[in-house]
PDB file of N, CA and C in Angstrom:
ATOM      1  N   UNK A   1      28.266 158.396  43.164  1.00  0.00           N
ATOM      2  CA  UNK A   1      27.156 157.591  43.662  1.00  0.00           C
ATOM      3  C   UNK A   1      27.131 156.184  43.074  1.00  0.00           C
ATOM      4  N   UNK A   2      27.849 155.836  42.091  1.00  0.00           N
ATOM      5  CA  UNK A   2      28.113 154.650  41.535  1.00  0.00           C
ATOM      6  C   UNK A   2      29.037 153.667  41.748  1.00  0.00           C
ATOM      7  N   UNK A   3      29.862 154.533  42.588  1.00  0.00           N
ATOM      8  CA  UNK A   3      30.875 153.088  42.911  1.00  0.00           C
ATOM      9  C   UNK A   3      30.715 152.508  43.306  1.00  0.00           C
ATOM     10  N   UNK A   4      30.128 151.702  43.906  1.00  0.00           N
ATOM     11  CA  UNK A   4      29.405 150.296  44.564  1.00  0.00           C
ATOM     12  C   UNK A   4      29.089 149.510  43.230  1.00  0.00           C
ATOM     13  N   UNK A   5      28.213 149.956  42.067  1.00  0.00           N
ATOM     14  CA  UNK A   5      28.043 149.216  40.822  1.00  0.00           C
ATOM     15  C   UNK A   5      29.765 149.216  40.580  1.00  0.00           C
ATOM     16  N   UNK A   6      30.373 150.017  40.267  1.00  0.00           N
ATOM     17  CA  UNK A   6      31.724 149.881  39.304  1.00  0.00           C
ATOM     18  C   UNK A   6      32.661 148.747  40.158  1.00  0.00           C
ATOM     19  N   UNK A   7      32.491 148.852  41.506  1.00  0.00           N
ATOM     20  CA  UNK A   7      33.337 147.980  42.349  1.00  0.00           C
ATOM     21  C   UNK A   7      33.407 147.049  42.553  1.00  0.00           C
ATOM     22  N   UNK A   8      32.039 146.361  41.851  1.00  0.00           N
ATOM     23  CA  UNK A   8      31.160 145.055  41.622  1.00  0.00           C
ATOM     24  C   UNK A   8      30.897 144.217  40.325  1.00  0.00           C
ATOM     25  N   UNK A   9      32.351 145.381  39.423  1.00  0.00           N
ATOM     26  CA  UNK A   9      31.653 145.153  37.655  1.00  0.00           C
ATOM     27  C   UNK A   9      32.552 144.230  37.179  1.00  0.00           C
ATOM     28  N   UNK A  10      32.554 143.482  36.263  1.00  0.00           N
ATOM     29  CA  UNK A  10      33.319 143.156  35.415  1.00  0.00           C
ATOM     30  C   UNK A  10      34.249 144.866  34.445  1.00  0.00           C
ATOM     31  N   UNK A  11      34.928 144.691  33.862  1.00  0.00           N
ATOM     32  CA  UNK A  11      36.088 145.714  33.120  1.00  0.00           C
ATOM     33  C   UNK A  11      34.975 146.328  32.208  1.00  0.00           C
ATOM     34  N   UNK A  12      34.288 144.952  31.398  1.00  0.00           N
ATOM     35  CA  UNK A  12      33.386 145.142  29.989  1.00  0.00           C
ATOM     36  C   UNK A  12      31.974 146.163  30.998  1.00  0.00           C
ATOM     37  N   UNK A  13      31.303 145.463  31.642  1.00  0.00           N
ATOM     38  CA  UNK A  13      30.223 146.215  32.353  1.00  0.00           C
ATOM     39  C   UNK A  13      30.602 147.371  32.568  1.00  0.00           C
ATOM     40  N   UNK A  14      31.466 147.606  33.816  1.00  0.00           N
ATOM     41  CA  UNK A  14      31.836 148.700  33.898  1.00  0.00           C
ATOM     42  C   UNK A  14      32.142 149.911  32.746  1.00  0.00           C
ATOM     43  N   UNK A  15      32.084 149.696  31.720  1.00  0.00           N
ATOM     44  CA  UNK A  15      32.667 150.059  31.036  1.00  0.00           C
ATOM     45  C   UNK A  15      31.413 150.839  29.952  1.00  0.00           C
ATOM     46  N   UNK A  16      30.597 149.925  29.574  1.00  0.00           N
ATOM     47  CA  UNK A  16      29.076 150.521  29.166  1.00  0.00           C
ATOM     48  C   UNK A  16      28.664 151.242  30.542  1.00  0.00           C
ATOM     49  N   UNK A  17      28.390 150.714  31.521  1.00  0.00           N
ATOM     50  CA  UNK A  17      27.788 151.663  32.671  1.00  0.00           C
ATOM     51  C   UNK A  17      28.336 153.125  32.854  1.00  0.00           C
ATOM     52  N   UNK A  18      29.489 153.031  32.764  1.00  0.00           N
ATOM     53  CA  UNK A  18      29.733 154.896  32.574  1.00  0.00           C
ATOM     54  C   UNK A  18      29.883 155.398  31.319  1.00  0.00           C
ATOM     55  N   UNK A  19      29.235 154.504  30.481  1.00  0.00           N
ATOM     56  CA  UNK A  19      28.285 155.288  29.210  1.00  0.00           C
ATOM     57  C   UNK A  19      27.260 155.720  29.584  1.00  0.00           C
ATOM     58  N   UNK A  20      26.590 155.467  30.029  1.00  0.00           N
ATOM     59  CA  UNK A  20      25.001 155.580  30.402  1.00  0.00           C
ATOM     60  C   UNK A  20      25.157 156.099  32.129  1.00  0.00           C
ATOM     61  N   UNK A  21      25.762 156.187  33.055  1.00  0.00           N
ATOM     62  CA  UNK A  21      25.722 156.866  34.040  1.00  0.00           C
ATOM     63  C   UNK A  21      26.242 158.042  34.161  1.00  0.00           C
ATOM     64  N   UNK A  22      26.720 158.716  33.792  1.00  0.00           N
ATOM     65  CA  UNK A  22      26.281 160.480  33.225  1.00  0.00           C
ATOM     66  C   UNK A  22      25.281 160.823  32.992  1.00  0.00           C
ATOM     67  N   UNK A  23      24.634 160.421  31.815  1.00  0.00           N
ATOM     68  CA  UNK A  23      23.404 161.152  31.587  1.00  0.00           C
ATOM     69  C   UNK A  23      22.514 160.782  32.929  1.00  0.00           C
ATOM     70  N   UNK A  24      22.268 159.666  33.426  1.00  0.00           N
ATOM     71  CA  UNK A  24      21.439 159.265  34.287  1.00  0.00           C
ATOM     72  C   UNK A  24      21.195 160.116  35.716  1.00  0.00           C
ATOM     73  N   UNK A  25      22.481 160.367  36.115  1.00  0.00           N
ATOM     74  CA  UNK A  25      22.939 161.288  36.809  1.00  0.00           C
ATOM     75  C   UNK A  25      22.939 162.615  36.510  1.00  0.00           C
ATOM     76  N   UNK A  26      22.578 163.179  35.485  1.00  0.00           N
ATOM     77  CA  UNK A  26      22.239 164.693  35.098  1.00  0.00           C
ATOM     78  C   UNK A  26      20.724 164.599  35.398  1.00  0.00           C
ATOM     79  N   UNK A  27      19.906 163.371  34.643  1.00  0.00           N
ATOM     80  CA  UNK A  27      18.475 163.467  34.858  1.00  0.00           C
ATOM     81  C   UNK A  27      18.322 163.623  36.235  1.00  0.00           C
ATOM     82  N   UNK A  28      18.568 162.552  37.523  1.00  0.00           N
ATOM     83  CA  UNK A  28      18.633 162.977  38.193  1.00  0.00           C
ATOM     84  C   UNK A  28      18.191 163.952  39.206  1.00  0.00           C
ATOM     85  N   UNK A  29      19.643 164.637  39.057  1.00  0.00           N
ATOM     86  CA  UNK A  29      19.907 166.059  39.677  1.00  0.00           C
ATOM     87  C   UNK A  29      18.931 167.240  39.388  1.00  0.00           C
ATOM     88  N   UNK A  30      18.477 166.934  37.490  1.00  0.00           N
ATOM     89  CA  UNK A  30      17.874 167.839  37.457  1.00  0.00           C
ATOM     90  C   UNK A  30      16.215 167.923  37.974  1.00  0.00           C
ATOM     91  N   UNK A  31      15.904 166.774  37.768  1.00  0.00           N
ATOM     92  CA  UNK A  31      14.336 166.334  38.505  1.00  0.00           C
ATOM     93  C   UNK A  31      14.128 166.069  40.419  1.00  0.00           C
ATOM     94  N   UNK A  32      15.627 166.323  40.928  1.00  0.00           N
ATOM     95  CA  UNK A  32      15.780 165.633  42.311  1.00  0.00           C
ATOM     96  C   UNK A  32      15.218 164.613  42.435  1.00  0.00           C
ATOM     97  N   UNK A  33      15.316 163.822  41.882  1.00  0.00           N
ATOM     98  CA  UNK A  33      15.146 162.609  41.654  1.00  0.00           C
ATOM     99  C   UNK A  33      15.418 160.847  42.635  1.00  0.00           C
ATOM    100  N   UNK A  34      14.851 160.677  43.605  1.00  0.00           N
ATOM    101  CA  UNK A  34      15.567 159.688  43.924  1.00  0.00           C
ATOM    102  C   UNK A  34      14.441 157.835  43.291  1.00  0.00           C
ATOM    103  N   UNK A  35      15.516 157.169  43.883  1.00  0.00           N
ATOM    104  CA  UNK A  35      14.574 155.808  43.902  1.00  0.00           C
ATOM    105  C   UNK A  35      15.134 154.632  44.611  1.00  0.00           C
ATOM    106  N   UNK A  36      14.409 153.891  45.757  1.00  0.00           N
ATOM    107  CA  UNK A  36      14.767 153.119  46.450  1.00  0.00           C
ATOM    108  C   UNK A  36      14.113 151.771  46.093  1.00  0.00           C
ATOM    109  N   UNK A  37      15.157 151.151  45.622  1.00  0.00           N
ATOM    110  CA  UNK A  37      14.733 149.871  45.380  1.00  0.00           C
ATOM    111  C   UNK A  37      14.561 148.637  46.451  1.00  0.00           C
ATOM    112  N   UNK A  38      13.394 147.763  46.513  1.00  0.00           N
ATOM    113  CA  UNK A  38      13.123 146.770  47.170  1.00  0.00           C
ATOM    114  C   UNK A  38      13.235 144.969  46.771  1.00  0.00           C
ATOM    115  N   UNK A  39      14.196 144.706  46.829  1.00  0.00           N
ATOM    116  CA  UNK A  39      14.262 143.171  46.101  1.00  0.00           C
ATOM    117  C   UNK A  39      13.208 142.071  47.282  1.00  0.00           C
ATOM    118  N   UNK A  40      11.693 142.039  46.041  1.00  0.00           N
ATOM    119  CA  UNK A  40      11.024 141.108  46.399  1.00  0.00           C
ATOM    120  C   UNK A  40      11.339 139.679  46.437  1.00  0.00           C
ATOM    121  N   UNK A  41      11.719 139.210  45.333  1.00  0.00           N
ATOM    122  CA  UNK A  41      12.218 138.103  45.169  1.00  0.00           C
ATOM    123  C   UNK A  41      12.874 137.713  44.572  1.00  0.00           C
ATOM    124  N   UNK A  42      13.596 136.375  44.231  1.00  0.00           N
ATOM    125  CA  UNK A  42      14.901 136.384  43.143  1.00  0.00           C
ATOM    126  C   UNK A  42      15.193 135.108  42.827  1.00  0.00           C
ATOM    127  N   UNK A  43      15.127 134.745  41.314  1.00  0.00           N
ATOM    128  CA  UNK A  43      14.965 133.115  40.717  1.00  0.00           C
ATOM    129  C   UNK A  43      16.107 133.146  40.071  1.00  0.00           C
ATOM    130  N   UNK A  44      16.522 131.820  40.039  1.00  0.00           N
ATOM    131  CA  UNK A  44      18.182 131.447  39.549  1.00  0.00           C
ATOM    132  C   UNK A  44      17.922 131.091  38.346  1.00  0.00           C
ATOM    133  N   UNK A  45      18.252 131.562  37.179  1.00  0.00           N
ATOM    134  CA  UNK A  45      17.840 131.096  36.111  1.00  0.00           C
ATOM    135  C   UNK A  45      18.733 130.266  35.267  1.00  0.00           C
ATOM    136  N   UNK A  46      19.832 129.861  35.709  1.00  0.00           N
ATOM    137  CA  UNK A  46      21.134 129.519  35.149  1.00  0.00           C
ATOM    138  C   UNK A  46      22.240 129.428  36.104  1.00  0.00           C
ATOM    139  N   UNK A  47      23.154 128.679  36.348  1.00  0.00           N
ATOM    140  CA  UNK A  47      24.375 128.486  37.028  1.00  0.00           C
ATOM    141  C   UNK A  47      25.268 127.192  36.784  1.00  0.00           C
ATOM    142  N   UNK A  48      26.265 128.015  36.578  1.00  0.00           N
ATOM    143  CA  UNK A  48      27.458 127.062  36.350  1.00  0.00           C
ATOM    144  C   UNK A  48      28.636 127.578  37.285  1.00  0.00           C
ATOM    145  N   UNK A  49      29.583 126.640  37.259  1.00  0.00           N
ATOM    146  CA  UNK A  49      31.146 127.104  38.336  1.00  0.00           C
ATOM    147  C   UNK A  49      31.269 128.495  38.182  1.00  0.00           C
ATOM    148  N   UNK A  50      31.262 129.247  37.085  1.00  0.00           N
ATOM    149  CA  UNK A  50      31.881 130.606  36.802  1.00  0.00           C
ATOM    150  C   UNK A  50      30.784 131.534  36.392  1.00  0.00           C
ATOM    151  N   UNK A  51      29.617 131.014  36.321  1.00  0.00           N
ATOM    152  CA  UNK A  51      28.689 132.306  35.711  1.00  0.00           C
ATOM    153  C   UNK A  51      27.010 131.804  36.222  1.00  0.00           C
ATOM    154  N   UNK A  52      26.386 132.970  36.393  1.00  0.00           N
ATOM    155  CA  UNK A  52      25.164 132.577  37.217  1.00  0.00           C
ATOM    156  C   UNK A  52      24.231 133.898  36.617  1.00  0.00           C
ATOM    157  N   UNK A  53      23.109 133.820  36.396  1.00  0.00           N
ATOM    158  CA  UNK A  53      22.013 134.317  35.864  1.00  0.00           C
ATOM    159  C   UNK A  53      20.571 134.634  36.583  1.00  0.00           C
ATOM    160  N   UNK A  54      20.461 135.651  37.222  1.00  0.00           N
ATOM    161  CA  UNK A  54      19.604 135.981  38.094  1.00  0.00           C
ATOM    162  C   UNK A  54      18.117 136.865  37.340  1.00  0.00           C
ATOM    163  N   UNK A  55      17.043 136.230  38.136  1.00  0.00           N
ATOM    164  CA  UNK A  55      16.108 137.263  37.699  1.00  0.00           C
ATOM    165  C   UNK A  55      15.224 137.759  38.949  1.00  0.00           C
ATOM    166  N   UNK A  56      15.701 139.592  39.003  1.00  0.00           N
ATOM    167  CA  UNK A  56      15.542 139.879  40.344  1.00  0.00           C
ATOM    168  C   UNK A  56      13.572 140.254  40.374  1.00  0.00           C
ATOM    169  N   UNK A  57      13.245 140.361  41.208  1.00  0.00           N
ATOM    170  CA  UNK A  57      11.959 141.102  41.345  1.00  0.00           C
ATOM    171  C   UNK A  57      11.624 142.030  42.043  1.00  0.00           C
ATOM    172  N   UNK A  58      11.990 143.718  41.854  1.00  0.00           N
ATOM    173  CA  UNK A  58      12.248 144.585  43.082  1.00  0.00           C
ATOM    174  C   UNK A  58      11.416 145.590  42.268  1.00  0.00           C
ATOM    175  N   UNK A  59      10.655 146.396  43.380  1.00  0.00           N
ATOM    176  CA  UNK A  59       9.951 147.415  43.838  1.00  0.00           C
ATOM    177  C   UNK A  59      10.435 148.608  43.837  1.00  0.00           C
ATOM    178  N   UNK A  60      10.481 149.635  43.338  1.00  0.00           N
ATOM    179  CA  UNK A  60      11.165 150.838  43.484  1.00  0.00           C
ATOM    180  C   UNK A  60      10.277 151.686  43.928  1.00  0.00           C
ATOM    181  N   UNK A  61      10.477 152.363  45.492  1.00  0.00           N
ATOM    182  CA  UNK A  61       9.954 153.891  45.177  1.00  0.00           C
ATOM    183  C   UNK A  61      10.203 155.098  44.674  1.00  0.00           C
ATOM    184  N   UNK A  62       9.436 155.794  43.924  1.00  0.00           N
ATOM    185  CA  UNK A  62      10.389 156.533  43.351  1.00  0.00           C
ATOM    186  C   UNK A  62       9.986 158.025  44.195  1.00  0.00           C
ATOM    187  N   UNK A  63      10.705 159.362  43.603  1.00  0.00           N
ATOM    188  CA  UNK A  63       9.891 160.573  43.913  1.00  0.00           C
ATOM    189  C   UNK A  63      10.865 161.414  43.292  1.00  0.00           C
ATOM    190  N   UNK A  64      10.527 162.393  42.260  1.00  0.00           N
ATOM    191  CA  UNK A  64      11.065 163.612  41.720  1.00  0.00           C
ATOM    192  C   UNK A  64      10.064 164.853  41.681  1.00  0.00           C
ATOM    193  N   UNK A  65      10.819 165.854  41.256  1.00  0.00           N
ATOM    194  CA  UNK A  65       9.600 166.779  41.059  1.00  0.00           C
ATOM    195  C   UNK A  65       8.815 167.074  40.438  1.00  0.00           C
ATOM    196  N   UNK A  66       8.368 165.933  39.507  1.00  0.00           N
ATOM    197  CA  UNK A  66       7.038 165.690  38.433  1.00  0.00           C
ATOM    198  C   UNK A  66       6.127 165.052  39.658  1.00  0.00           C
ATOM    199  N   UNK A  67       6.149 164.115  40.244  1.00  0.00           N
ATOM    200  CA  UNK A  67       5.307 163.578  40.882  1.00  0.00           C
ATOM    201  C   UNK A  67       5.349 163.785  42.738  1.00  0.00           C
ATOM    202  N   UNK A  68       6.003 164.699  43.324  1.00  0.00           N
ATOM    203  CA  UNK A  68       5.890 165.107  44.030  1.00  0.00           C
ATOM    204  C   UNK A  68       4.635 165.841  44.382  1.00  0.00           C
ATOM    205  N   UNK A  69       4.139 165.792  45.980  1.00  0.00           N
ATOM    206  CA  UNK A  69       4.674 165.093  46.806  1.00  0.00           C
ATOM    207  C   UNK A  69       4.801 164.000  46.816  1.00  0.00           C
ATOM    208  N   UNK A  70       3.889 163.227  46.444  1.00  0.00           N
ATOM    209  CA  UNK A  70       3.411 161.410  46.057  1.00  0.00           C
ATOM    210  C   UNK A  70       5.218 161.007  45.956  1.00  0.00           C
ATOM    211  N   UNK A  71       4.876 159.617  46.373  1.00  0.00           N
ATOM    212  CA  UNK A  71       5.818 159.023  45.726  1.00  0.00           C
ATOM    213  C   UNK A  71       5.033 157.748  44.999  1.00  0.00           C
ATOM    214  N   UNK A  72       5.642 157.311  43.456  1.00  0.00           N
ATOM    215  CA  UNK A  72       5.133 155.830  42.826  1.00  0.00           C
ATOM    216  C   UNK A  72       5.710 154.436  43.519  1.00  0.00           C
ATOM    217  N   UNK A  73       5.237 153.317  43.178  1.00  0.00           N
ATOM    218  CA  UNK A  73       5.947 152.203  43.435  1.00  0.00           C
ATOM    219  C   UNK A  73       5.899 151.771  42.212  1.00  0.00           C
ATOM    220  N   UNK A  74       7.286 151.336  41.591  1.00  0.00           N
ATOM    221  CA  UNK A  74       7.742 150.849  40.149  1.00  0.00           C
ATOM    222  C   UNK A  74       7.783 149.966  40.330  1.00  0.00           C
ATOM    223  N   UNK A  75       7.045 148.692  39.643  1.00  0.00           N
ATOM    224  CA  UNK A  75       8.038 147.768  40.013  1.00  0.00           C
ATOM    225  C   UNK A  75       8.798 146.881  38.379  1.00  0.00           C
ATOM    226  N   UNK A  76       9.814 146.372  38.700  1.00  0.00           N
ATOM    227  CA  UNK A  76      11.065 146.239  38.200  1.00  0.00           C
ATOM    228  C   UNK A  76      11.153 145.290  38.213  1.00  0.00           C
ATOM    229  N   UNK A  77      11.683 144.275  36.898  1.00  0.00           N
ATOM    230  CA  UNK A  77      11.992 142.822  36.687  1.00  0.00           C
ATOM    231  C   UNK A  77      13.318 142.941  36.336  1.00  0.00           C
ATOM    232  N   UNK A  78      14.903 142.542  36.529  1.00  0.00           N
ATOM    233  CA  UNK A  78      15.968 142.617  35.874  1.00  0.00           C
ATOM    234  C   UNK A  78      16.479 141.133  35.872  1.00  0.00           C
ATOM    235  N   UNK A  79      17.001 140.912  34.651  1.00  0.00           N
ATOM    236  CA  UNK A  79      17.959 139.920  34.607  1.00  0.00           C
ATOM    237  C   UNK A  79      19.471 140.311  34.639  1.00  0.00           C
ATOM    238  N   UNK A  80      20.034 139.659  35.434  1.00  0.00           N
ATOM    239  CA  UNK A  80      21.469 140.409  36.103  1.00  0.00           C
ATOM    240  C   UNK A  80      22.415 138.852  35.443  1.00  0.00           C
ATOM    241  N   UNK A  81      23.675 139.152  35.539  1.00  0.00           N
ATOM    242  CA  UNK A  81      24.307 138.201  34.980  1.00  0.00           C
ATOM    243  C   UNK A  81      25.509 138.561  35.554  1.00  0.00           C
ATOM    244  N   UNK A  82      26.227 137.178  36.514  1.00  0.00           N
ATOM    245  CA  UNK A  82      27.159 137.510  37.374  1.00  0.00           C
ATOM    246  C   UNK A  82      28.006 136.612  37.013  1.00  0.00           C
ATOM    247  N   UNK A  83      29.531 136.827  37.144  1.00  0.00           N
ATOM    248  CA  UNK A  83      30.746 135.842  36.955  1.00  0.00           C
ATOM    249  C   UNK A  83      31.560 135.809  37.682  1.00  0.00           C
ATOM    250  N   UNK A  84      31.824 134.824  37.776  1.00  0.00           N
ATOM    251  CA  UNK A  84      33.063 134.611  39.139  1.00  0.00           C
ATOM    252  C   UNK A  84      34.840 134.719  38.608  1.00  0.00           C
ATOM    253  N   UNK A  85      35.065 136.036  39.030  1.00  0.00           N
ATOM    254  CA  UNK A  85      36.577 136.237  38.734  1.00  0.00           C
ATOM    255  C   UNK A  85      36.976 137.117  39.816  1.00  0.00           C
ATOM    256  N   UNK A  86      38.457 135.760  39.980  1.00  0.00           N
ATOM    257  CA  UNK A  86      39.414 136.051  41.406  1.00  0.00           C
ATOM    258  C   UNK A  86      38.340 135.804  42.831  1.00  0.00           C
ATOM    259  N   UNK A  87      37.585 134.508  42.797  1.00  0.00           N
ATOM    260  CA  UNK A  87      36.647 134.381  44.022  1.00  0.00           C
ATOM    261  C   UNK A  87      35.840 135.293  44.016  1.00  0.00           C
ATOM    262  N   UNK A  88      35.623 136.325  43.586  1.00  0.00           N
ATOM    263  CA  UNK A  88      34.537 137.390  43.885  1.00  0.00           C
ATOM    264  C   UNK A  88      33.345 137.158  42.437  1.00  0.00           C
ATOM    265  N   UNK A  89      32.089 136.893  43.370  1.00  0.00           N
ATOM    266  CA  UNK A  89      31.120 137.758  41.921  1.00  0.00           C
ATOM    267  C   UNK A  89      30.700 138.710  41.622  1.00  0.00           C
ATOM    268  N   UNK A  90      30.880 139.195  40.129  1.00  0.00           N
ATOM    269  CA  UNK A  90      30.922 140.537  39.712  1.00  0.00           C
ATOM    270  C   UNK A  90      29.851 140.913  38.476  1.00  0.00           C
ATOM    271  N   UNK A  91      29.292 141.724  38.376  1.00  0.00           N
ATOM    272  CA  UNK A  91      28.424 141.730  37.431  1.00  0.00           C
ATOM    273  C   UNK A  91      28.895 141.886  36.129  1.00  0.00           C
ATOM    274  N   UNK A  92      28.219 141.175  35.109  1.00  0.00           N
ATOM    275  CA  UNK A  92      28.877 140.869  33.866  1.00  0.00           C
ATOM    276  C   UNK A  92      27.914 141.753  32.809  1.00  0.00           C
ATOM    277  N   UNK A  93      26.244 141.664  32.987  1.00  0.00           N
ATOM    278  CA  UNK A  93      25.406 142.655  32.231  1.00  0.00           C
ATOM    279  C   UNK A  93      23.765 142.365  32.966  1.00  0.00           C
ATOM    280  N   UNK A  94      23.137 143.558  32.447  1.00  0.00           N
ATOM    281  CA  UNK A  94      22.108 143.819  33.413  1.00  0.00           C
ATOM    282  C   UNK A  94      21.045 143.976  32.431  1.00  0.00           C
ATOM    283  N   UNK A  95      19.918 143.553  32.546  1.00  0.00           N
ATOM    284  CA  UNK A  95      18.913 143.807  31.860  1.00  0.00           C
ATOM    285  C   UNK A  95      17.385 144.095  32.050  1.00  0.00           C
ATOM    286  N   UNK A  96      16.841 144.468  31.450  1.00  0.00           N
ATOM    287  CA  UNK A  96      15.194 144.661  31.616  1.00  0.00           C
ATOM    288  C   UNK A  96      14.271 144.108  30.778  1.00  0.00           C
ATOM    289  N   UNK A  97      13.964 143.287  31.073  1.00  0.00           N
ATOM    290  CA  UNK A  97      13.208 142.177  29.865  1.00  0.00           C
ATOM    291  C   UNK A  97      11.629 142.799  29.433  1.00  0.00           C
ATOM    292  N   UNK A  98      11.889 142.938  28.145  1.00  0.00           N
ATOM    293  CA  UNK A  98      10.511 142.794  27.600  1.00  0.00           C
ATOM    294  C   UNK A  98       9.068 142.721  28.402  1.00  0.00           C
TER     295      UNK A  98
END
């Protein structure tokens, strides 16, 4: 369910992300767990030729079987950090600010 992130990563990203996407993916499965994210809006916080700094503003619905039937709306601030290697941009590191 992750290859779209890994296909999009830098070597280094990629690389913490399937540290942490196992477990994420056990939670998951075990809560049936989904969440659909909504990108409200999105401010450039930085850019140069090779590297660019995003801060997204997206909405998640969520629904597992703690809060079922309901579903919540999360919402979600990330700072994403993208670099340009071989023409393509790729994500370099992802964050959740304070």
């Amino acid at each position: 369910p992750w290859a779209l992130v890994e296909a999009n990563s830098t070597p280094a990203f990629r690389k913490d992300f399937a540290k942490t996407s196992g477990d994420l993916t056990k939670l998951l499965h075990q809560y049936n767990a989904t969440a659909v994210g909504h990108v409200l809006n999105a401010g450039l916080q930085n850019l140069t030729g090779s590297k660019a700094v995003v801060l997204l503003f997206i909405d998640q619905d969520v629904t597992n079987t703690v809060q079922r039937p309901n579903k919540t709306v999360q919402p979600l601030r990330v700072l994403i950090t993208l670099v340009r290697q071989n023409g393509k941009w790729l994500i370099d590191n992802l964050r959740v600010p304070a």
